[in-house]
Structures are given as structure tokens and as C-alpha cells.
C-alpha atoms as a PDB file:
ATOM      1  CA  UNK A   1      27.715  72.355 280.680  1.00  0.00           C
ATOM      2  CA  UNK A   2      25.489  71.300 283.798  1.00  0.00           C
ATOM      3  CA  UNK A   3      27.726  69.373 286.378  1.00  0.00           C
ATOM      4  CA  UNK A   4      26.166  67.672 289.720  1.00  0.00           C
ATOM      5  CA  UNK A   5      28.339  66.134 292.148  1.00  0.00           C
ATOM      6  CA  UNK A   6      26.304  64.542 294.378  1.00  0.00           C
ATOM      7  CA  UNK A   7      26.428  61.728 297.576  1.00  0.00           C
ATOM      8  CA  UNK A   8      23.262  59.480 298.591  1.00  0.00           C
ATOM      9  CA  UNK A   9      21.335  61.964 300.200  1.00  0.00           C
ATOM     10  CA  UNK A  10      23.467  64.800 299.417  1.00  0.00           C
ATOM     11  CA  UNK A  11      23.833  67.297 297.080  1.00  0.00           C
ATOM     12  CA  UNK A  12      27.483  68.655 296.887  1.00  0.00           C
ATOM     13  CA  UNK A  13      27.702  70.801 293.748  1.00  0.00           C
ATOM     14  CA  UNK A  14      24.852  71.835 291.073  1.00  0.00           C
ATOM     15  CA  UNK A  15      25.550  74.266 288.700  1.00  0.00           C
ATOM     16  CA  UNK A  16      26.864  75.245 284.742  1.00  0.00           C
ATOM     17  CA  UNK A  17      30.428  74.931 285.152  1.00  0.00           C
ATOM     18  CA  UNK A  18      33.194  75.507 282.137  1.00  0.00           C
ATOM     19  CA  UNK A  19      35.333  72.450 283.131  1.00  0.00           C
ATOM     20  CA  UNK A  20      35.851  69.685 285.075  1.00  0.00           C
ATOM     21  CA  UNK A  21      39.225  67.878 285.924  1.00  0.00           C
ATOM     22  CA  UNK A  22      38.921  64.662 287.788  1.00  0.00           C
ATOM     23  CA  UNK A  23      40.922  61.487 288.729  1.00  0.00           C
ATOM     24  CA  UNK A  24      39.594  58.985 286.475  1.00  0.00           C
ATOM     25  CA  UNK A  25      40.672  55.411 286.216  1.00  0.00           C
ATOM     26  CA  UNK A  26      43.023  55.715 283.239  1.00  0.00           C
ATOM     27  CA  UNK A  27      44.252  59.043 284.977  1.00  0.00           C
ATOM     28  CA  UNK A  28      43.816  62.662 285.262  1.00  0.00           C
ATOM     29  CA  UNK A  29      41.441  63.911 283.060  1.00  0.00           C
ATOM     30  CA  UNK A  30      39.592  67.465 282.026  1.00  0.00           C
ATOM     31  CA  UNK A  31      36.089  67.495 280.427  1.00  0.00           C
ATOM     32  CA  UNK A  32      34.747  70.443 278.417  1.00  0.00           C
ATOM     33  CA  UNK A  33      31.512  71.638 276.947  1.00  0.00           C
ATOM     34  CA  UNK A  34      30.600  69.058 274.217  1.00  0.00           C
ATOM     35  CA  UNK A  35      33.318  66.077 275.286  1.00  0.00           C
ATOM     36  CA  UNK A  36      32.470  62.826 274.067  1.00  0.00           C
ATOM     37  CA  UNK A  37      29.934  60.932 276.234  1.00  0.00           C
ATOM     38  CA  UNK A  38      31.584  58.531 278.853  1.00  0.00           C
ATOM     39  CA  UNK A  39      31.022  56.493 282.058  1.00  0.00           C
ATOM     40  CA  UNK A  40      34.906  56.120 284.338  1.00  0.00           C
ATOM     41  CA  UNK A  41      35.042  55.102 287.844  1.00  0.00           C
ATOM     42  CA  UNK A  42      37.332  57.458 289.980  1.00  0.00           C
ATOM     43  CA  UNK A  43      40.320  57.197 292.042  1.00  0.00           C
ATOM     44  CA  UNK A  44      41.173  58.754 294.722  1.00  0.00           C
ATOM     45  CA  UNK A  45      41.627  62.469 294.326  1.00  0.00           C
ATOM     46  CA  UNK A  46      40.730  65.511 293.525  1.00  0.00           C
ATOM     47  CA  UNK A  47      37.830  66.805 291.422  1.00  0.00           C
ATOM     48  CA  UNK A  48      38.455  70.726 290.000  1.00  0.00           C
ATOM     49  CA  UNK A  49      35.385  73.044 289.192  1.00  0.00           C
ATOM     50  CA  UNK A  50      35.984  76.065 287.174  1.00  0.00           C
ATOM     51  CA  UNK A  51      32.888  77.937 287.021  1.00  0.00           C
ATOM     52  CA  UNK A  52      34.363  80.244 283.892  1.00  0.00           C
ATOM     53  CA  UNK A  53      37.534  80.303 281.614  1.00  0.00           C
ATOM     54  CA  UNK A  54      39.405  82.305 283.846  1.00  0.00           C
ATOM     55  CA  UNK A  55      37.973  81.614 287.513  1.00  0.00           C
ATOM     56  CA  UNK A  56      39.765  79.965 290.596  1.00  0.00           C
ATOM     57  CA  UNK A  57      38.826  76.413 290.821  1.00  0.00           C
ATOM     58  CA  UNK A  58      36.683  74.725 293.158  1.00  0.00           C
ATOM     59  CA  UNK A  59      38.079  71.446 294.922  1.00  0.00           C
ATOM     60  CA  UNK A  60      35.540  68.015 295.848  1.00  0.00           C
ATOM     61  CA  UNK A  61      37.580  65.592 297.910  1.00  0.00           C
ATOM     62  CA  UNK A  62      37.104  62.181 296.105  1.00  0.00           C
ATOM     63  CA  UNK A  63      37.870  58.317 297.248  1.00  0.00           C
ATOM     64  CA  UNK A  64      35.893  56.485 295.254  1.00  0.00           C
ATOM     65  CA  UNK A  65      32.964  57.295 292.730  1.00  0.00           C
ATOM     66  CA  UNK A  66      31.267  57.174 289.167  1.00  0.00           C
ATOM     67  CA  UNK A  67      32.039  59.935 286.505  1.00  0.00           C
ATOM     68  CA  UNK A  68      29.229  60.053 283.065  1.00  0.00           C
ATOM     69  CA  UNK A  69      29.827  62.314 280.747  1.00  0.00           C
ATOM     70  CA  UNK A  70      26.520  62.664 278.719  1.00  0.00           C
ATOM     71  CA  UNK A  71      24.305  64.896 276.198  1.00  0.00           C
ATOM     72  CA  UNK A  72      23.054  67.353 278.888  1.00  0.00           C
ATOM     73  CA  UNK A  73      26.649  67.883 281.018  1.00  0.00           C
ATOM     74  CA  UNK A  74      28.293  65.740 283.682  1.00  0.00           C
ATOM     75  CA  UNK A  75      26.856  63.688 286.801  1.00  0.00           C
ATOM     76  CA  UNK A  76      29.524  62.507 289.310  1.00  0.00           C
ATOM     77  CA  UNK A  77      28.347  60.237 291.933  1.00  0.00           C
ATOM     78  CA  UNK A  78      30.353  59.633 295.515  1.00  0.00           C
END
């Protein structure tokens, strides 16, 4: 799935990742290829990349932000 995490005049992370695991407002959750489309606001946290299955995970800082979940992949907004 395509995944941008991106700031107001900054782009942070663009790329086809295999998941995503982010704080969301009902709690912790992990978003794969083909989820169900949906629009969260995050907590405070801690936003995990994997790349592939089996890779290490990348780590975004988060305070605040916007998580949609959509056709084409995932847009997270700080």
C-alpha cells in the first residue's frame, strides 16, 4: 500500500510500505494492504513503518494528527 506521512511543508515518509501501526483514538492500531477505509485522529505516540513482512520498523514521533485509510493506501497528516 502507498503510505505518506507528511507535515505542512514537509514531507516525512513516501513510499509502499507493508504495514502501519499507529496510536489512533480508540487505541493502538495496525493497517494492512486492503483495510477498510477510515479517517481517526491520533494520540500521542508512535507511528511504526514496516517496509516488508519481515523488515525492522521505522519509527515517526507523533503528538497530534489525522490518520485516512483509503482506496489507494494511507495519508497521515501531523
Amino acid at each position: 500500500m502507498h503510505l505518506l506521512i507528511a507535515k505542512v511543508n514537509e514531507t516525512l515518509y513516501e513510499a509502499e510500505a507493508y504495514s502501519v501501526r499507529a496510536p489512533g483514538a480508540a487505541g493502538e492500531m495496525t493497517i494492512l494492504s486492503e483495510h477498510m477505509p477510515l479517517v481517526t485522529p491520533l494520540k500521542p505516540g508512535v507511528i511504526y513503518v514496516r517496509k516488508e513482512k519481515d523488515a525492522i520498523e521505522q519509527e515517526f514521533i507523533v503528538t497530534a494528527g489525522i490518520l485516512e485509510v483509503h482506496k489507494s493506501g494511507v495519508t497521515v497528516l501531523l
